[in-house]
PDB file of N, CA and C in Angstrom:
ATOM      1  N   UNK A   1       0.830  -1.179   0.000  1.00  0.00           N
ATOM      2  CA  UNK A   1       0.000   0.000   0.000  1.00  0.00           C
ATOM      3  C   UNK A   1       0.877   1.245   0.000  1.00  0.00           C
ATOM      4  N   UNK A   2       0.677   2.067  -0.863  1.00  0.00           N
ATOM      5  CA  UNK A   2       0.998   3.770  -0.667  1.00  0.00           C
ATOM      6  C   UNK A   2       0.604   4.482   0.598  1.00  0.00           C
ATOM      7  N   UNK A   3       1.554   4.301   1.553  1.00  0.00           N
ATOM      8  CA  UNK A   3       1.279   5.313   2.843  1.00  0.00           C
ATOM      9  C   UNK A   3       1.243   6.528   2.767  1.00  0.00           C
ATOM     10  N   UNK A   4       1.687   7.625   1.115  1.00  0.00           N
ATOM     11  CA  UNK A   4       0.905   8.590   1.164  1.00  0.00           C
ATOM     12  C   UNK A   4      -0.308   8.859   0.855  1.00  0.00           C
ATOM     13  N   UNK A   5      -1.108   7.647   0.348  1.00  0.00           N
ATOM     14  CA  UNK A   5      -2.641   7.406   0.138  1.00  0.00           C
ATOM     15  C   UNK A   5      -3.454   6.784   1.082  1.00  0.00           C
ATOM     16  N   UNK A   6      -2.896   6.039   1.587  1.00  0.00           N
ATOM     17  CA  UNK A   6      -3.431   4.639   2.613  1.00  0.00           C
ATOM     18  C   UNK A   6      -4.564   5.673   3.968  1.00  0.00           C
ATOM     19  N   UNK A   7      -5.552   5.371   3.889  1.00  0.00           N
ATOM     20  CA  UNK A   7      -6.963   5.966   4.558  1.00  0.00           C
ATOM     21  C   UNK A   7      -6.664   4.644   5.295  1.00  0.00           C
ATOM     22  N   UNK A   8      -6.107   3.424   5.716  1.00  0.00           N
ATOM     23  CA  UNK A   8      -6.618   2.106   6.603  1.00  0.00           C
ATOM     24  C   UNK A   8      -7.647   1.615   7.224  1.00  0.00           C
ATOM     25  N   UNK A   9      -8.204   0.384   7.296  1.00  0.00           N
ATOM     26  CA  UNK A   9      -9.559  -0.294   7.100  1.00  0.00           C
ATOM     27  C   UNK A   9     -10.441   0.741   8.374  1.00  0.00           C
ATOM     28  N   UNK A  10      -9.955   1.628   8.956  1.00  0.00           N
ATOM     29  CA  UNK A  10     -10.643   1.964  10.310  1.00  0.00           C
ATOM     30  C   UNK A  10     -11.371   3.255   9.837  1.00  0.00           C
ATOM     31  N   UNK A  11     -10.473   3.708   8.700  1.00  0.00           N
ATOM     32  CA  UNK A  11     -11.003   5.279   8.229  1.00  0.00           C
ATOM     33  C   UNK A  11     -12.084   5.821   8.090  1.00  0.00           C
ATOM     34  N   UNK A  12     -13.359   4.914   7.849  1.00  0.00           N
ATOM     35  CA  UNK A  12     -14.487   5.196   7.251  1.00  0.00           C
ATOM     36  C   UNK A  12     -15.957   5.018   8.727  1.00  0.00           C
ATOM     37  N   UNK A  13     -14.866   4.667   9.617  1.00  0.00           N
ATOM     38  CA  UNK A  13     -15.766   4.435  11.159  1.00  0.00           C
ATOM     39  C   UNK A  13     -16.532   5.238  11.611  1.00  0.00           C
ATOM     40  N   UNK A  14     -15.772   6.553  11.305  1.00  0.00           N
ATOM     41  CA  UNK A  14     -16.938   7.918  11.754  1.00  0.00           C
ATOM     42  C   UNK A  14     -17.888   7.889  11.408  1.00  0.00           C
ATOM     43  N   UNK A  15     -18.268   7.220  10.361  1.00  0.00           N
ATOM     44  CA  UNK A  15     -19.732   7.401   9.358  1.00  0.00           C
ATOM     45  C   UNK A  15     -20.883   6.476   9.907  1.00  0.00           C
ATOM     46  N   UNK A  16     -20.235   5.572  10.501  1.00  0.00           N
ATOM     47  CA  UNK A  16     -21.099   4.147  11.008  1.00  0.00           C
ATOM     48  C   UNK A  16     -22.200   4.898  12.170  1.00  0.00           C
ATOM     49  N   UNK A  17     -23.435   4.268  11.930  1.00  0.00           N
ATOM     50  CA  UNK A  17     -24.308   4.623  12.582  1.00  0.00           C
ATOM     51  C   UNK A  17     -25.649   5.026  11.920  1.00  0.00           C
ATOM     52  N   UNK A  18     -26.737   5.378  12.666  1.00  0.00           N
ATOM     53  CA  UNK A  18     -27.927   6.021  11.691  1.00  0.00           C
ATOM     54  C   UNK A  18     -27.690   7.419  11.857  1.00  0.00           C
ATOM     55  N   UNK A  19     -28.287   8.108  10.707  1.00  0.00           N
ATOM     56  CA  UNK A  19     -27.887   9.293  11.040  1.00  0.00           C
ATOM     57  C   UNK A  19     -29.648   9.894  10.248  1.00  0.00           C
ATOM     58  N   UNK A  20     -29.291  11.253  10.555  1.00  0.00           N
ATOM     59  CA  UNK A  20     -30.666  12.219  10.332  1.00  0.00           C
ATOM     60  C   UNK A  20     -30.241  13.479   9.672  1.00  0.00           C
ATOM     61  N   UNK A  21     -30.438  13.584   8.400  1.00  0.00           N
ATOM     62  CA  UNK A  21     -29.740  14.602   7.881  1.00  0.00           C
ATOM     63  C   UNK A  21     -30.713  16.033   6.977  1.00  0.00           C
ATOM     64  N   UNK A  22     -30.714  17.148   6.735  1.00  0.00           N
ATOM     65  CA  UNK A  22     -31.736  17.566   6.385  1.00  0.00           C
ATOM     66  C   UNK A  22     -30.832  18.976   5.312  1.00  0.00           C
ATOM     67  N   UNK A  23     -31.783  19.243   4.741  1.00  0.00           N
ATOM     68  CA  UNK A  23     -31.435  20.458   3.471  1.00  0.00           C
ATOM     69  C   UNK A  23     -32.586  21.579   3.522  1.00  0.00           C
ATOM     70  N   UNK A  24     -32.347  22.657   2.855  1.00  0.00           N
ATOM     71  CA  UNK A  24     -33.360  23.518   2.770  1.00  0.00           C
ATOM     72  C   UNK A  24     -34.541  23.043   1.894  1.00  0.00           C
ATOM     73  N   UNK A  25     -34.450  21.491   1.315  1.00  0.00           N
ATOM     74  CA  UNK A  25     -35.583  21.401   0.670  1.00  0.00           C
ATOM     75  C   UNK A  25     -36.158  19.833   0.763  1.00  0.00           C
ATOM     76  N   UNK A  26     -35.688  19.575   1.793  1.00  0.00           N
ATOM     77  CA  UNK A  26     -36.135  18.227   2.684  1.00  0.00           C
ATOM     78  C   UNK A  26     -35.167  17.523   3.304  1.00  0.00           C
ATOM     79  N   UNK A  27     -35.639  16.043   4.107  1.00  0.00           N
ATOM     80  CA  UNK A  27     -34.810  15.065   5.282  1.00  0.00           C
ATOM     81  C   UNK A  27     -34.694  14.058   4.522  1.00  0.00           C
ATOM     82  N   UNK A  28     -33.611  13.495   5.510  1.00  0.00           N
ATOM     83  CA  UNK A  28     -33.506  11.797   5.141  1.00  0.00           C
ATOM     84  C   UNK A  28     -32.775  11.448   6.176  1.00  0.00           C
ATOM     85  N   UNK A  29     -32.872  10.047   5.952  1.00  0.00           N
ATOM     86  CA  UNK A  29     -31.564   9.583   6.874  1.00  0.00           C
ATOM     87  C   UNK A  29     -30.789   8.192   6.172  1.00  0.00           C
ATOM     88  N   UNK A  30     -29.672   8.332   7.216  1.00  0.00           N
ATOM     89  CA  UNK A  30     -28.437   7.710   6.125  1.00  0.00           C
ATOM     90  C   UNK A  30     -28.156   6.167   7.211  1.00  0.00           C
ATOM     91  N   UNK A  31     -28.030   5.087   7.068  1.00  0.00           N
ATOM     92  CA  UNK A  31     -27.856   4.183   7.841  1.00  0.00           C
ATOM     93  C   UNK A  31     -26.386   3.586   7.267  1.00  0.00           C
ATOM     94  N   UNK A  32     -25.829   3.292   8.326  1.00  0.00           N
ATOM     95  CA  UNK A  32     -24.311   3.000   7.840  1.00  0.00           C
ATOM     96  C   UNK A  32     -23.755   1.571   8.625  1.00  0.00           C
ATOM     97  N   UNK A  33     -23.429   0.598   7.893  1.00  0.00           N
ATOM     98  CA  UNK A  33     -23.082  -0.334   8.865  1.00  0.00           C
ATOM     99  C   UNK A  33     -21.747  -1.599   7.976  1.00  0.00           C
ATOM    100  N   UNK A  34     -21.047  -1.792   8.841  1.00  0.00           N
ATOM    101  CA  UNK A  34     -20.118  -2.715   8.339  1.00  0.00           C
ATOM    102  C   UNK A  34     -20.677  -4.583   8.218  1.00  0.00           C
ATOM    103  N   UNK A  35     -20.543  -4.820   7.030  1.00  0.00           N
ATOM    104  CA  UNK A  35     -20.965  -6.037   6.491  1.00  0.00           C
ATOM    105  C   UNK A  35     -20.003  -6.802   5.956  1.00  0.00           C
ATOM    106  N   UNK A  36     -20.420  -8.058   5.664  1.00  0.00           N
ATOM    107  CA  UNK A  36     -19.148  -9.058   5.313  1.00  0.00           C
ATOM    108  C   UNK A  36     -17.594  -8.908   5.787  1.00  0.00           C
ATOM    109  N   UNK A  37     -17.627  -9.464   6.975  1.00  0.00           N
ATOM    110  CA  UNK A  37     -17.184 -10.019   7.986  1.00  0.00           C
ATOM    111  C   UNK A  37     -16.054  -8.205   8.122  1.00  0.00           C
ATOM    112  N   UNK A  38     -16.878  -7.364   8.308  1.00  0.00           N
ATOM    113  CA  UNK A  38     -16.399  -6.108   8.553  1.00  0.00           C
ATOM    114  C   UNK A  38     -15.462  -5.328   7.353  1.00  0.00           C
ATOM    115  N   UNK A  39     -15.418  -6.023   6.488  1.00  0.00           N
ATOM    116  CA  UNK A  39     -14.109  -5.812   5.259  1.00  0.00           C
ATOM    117  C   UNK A  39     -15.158  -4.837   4.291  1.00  0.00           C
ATOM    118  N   UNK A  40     -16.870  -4.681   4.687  1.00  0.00           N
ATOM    119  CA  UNK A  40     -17.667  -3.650   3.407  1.00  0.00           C
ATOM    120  C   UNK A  40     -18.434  -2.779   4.250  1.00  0.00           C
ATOM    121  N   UNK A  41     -18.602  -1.470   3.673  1.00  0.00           N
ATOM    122  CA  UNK A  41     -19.583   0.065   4.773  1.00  0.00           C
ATOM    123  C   UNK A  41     -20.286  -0.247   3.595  1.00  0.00           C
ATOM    124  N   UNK A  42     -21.299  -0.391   4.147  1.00  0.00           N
ATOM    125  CA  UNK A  42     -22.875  -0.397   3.765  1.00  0.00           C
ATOM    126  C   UNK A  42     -23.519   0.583   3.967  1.00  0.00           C
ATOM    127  N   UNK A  43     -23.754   1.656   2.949  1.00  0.00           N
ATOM    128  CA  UNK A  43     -24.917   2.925   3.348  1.00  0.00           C
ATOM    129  C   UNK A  43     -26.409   2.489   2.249  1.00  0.00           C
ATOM    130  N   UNK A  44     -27.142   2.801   3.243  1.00  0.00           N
ATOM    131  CA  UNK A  44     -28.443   2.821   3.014  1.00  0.00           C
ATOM    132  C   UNK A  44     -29.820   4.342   3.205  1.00  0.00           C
ATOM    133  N   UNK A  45     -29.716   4.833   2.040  1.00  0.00           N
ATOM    134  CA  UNK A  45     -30.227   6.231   2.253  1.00  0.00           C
ATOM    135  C   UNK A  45     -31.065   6.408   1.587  1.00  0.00           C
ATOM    136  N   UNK A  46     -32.003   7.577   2.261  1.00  0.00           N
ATOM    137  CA  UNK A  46     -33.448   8.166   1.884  1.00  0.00           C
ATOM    138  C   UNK A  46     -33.615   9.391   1.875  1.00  0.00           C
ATOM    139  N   UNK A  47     -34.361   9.729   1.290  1.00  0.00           N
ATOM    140  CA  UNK A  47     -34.432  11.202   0.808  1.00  0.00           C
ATOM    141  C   UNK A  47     -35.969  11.247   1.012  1.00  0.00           C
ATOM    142  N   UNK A  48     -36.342  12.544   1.444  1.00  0.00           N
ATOM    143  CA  UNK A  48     -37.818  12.797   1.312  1.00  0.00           C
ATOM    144  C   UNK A  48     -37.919  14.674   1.209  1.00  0.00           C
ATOM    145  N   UNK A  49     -37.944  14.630  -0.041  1.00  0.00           N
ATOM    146  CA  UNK A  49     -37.645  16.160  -0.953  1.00  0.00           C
ATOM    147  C   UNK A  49     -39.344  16.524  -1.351  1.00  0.00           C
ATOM    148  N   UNK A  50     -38.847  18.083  -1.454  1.00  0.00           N
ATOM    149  CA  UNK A  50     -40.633  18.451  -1.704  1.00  0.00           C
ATOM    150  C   UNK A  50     -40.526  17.814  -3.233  1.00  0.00           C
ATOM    151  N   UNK A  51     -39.694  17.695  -3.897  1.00  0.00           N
ATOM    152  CA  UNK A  51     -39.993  17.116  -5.283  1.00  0.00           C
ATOM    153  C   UNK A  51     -39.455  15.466  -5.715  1.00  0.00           C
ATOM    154  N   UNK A  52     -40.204  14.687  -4.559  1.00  0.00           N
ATOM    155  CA  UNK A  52     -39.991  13.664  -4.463  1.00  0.00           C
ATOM    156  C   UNK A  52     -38.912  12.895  -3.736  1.00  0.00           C
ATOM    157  N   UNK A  53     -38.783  11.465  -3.955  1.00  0.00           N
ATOM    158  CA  UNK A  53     -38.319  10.496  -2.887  1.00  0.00           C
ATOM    159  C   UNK A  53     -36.995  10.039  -3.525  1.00  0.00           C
ATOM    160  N   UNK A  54     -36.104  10.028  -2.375  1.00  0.00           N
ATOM    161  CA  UNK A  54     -35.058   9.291  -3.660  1.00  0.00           C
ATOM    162  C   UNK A  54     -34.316   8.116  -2.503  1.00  0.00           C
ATOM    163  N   UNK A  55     -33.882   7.102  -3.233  1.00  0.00           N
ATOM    164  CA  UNK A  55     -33.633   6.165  -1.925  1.00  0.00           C
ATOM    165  C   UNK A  55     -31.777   5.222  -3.173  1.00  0.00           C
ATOM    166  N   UNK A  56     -31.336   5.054  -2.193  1.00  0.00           N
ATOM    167  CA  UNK A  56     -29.558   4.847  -2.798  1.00  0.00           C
ATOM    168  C   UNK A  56     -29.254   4.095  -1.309  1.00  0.00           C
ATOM    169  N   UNK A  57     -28.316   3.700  -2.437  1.00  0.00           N
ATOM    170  CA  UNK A  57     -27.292   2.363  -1.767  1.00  0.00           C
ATOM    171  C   UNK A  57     -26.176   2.314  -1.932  1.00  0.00           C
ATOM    172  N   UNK A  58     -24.802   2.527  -1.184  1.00  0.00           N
ATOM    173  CA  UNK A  58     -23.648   2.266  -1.208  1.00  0.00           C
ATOM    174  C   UNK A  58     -22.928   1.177  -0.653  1.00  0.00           C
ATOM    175  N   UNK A  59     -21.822   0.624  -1.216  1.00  0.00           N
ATOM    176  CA  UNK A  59     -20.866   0.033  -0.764  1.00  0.00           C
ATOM    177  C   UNK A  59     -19.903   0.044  -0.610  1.00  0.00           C
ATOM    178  N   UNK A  60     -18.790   0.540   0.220  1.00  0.00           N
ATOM    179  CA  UNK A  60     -17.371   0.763   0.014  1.00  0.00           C
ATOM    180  C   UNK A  60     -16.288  -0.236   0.610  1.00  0.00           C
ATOM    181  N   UNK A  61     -15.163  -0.207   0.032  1.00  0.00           N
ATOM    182  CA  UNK A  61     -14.192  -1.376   0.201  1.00  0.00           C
ATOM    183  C   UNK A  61     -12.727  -0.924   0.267  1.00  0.00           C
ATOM    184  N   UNK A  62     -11.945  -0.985   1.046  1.00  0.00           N
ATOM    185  CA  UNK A  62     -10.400  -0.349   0.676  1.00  0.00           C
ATOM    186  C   UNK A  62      -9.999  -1.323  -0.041  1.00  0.00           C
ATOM    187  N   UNK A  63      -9.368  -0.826  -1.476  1.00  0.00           N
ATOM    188  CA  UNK A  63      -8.395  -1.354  -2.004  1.00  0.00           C
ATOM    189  C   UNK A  63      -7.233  -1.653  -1.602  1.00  0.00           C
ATOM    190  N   UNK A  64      -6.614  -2.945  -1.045  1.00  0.00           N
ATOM    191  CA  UNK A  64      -5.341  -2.838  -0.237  1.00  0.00           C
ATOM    192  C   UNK A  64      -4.514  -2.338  -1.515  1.00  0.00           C
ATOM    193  N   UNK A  65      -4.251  -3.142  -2.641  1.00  0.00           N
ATOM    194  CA  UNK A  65      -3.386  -2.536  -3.748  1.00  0.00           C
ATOM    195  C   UNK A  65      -2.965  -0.928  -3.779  1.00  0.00           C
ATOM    196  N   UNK A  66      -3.997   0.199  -3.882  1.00  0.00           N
ATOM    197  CA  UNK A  66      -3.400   1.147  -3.693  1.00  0.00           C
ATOM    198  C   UNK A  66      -3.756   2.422  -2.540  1.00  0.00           C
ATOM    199  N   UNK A  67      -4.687   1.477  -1.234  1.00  0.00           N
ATOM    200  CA  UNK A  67      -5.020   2.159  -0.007  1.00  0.00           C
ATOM    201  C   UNK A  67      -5.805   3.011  -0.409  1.00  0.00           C
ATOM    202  N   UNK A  68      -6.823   2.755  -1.295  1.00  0.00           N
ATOM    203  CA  UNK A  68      -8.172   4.112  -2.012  1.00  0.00           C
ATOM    204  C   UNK A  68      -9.059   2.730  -1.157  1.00  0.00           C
ATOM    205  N   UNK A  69      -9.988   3.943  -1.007  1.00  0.00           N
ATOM    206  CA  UNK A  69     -11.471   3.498  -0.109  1.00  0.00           C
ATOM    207  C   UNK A  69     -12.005   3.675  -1.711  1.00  0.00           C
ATOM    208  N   UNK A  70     -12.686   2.734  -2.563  1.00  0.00           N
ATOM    209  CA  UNK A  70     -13.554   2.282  -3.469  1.00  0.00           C
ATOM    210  C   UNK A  70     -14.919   2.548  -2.873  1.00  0.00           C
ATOM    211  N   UNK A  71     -16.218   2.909  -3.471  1.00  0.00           N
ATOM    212  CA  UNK A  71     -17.503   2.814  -3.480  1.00  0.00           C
ATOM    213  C   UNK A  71     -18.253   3.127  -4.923  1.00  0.00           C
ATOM    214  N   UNK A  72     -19.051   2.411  -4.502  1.00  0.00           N
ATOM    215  CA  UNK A  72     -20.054   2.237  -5.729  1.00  0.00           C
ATOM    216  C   UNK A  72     -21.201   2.676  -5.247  1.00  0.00           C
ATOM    217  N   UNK A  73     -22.043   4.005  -5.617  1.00  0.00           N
ATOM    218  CA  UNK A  73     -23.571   3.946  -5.823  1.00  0.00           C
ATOM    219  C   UNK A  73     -24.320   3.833  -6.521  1.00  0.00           C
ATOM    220  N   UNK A  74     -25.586   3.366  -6.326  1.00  0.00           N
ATOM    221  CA  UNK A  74     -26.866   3.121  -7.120  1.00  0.00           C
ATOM    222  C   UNK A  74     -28.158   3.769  -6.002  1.00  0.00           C
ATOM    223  N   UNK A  75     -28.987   4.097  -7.112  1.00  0.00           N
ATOM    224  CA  UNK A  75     -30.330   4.893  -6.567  1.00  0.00           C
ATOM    225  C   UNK A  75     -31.388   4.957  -7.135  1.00  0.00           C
ATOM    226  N   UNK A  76     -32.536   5.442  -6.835  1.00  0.00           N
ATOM    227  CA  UNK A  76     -33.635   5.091  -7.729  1.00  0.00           C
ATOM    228  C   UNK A  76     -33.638   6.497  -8.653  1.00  0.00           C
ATOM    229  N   UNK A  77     -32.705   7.097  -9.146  1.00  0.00           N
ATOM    230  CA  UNK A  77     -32.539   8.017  -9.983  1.00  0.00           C
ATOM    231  C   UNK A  77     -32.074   7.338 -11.568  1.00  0.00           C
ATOM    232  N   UNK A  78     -31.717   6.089 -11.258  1.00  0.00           N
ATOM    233  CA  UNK A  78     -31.200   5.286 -11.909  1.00  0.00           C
ATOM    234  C   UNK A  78     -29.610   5.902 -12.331  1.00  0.00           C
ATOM    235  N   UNK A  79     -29.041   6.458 -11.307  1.00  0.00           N
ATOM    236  CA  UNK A  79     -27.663   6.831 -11.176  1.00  0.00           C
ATOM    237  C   UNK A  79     -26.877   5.913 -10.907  1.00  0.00           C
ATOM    238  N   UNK A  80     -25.677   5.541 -11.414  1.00  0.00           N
ATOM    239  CA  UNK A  80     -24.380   4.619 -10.901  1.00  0.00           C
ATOM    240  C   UNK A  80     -22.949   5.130 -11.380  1.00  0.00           C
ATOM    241  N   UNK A  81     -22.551   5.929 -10.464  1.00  0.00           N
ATOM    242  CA  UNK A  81     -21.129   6.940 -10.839  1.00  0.00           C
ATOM    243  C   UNK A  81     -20.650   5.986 -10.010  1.00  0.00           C
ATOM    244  N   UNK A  82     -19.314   5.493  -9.920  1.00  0.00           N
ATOM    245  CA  UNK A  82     -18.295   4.356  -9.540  1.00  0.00           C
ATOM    246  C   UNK A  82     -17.387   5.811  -8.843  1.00  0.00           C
ATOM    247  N   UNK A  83     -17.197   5.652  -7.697  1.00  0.00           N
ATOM    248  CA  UNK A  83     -16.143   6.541  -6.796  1.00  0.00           C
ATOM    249  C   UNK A  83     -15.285   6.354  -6.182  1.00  0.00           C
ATOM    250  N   UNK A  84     -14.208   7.087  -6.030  1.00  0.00           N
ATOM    251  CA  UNK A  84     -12.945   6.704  -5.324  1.00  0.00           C
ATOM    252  C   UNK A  84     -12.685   7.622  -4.151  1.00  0.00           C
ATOM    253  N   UNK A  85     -12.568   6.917  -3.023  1.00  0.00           N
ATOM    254  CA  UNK A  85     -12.255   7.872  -1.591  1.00  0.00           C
ATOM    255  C   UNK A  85     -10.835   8.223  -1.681  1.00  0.00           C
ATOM    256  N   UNK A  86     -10.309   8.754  -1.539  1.00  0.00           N
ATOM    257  CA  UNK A  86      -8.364   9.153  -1.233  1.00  0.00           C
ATOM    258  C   UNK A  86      -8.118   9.613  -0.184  1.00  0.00           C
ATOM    259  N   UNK A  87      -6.712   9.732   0.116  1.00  0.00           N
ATOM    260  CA  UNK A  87      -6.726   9.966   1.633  1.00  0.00           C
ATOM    261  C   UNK A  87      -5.637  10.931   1.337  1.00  0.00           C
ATOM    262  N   UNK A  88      -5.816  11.698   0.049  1.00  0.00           N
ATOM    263  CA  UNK A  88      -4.436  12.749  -0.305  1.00  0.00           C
ATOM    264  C   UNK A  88      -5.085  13.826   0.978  1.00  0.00           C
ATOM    265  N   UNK A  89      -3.405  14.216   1.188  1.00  0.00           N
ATOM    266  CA  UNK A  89      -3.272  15.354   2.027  1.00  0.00           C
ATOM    267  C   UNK A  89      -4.149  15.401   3.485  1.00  0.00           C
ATOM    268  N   UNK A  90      -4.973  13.729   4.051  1.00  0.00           N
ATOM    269  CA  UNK A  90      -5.319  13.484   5.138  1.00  0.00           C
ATOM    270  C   UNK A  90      -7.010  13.779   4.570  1.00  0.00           C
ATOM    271  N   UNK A  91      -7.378  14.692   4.034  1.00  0.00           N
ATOM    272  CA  UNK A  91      -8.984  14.557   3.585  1.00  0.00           C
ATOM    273  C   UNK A  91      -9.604  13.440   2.828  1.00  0.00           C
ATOM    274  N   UNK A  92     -10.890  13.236   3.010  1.00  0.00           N
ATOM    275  CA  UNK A  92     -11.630  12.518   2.297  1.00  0.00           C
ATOM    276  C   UNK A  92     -12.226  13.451   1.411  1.00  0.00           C
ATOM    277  N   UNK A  93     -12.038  12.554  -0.498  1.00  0.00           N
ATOM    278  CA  UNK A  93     -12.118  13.271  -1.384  1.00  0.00           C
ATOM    279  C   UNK A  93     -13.040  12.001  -2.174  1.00  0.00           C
ATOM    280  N   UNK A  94     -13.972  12.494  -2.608  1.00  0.00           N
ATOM    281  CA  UNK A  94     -14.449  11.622  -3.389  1.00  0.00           C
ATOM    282  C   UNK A  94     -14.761  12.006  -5.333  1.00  0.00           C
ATOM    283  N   UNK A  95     -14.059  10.940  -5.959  1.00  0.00           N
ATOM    284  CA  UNK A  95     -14.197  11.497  -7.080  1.00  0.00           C
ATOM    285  C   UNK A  95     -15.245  10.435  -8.293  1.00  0.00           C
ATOM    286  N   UNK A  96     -15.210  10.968  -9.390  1.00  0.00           N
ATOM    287  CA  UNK A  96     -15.977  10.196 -10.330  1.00  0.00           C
ATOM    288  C   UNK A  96     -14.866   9.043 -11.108  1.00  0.00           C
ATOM    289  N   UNK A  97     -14.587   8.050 -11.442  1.00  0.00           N
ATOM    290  CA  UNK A  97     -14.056   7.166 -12.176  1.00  0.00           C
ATOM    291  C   UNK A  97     -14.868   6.805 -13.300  1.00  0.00           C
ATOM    292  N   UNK A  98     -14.108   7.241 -14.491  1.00  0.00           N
ATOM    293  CA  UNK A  98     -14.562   7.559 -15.808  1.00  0.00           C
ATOM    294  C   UNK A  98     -14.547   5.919 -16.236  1.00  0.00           C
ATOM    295  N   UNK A  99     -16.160   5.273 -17.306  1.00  0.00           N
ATOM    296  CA  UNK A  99     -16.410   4.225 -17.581  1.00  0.00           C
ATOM    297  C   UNK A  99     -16.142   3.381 -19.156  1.00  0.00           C
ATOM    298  N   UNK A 100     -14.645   2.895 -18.811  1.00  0.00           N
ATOM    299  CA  UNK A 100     -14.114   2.314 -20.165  1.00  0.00           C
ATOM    300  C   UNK A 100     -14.094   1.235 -20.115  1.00  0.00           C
TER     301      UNK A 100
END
C-alpha cells in the first residue's frame, strides 16, 4: 500500500451509525453499517424532498493494492457513478471514475 494514500480499514468508522440529515428542501436519513465479515460500509439512504423520494445504496471497500477506499452507488434516480475515496493530504475526497 501507498502510505501517502493509505486511509486504513478503520477510516471510514466515523460514518457508522444512523444518522438524520436535512437540506433547505427536505430530510432523510443515512444508515451506515459494516458487512461481510467487517471488510464492506454499507450505506443505506433516503431522501424525502418536496420534489420527491429518492432512496440509494452504497458500498465501500479499501483497495489494499493502492489504499483508495472504493464505493459504488446506485439509486432510484437510476444513477451509478463508480467513486474513489483518497486519503491525499489526510482529507476525504471523493471522485468520479470515468467508464471504459
Amino acid at each position: 500500500m501507498n502510505a501517502k494514500n493509505e486511509l486504513g480499514p478503520d477510516a471510514l468508522d466515523f460514518w457508522i451509525g444512523d444518522w438524520t440529515v436535512s437540506w433547505p428542501d427536505g430530510t432523510g436519513t443515512n444508515q451506515i453499517r459494516r458487512i461481510l465479515d467487517d471488510r464492506v460500509v454499507e450505506e443505506v439512504f433516503e431522501c424525502h424532498a418536496e420534489d420527491g423520494a429518492l432512496y440509494g445504496r452504497s458500498l465501500s471497500v479499501l483497495d489494499t493494492a493502492d489504499g483508495l477506499w472504493k464505493q459504488t452507488w446506485v439509486d432510484s434516480s437510476e444513477c451509478l457513478p463508480r467513486l474513489c475515496r483518497s486519503a491525499r493530504r489526510r482529507a476525504h475526497q471523493l471522485s468520479t471514475v470515468s467508464r471504459t
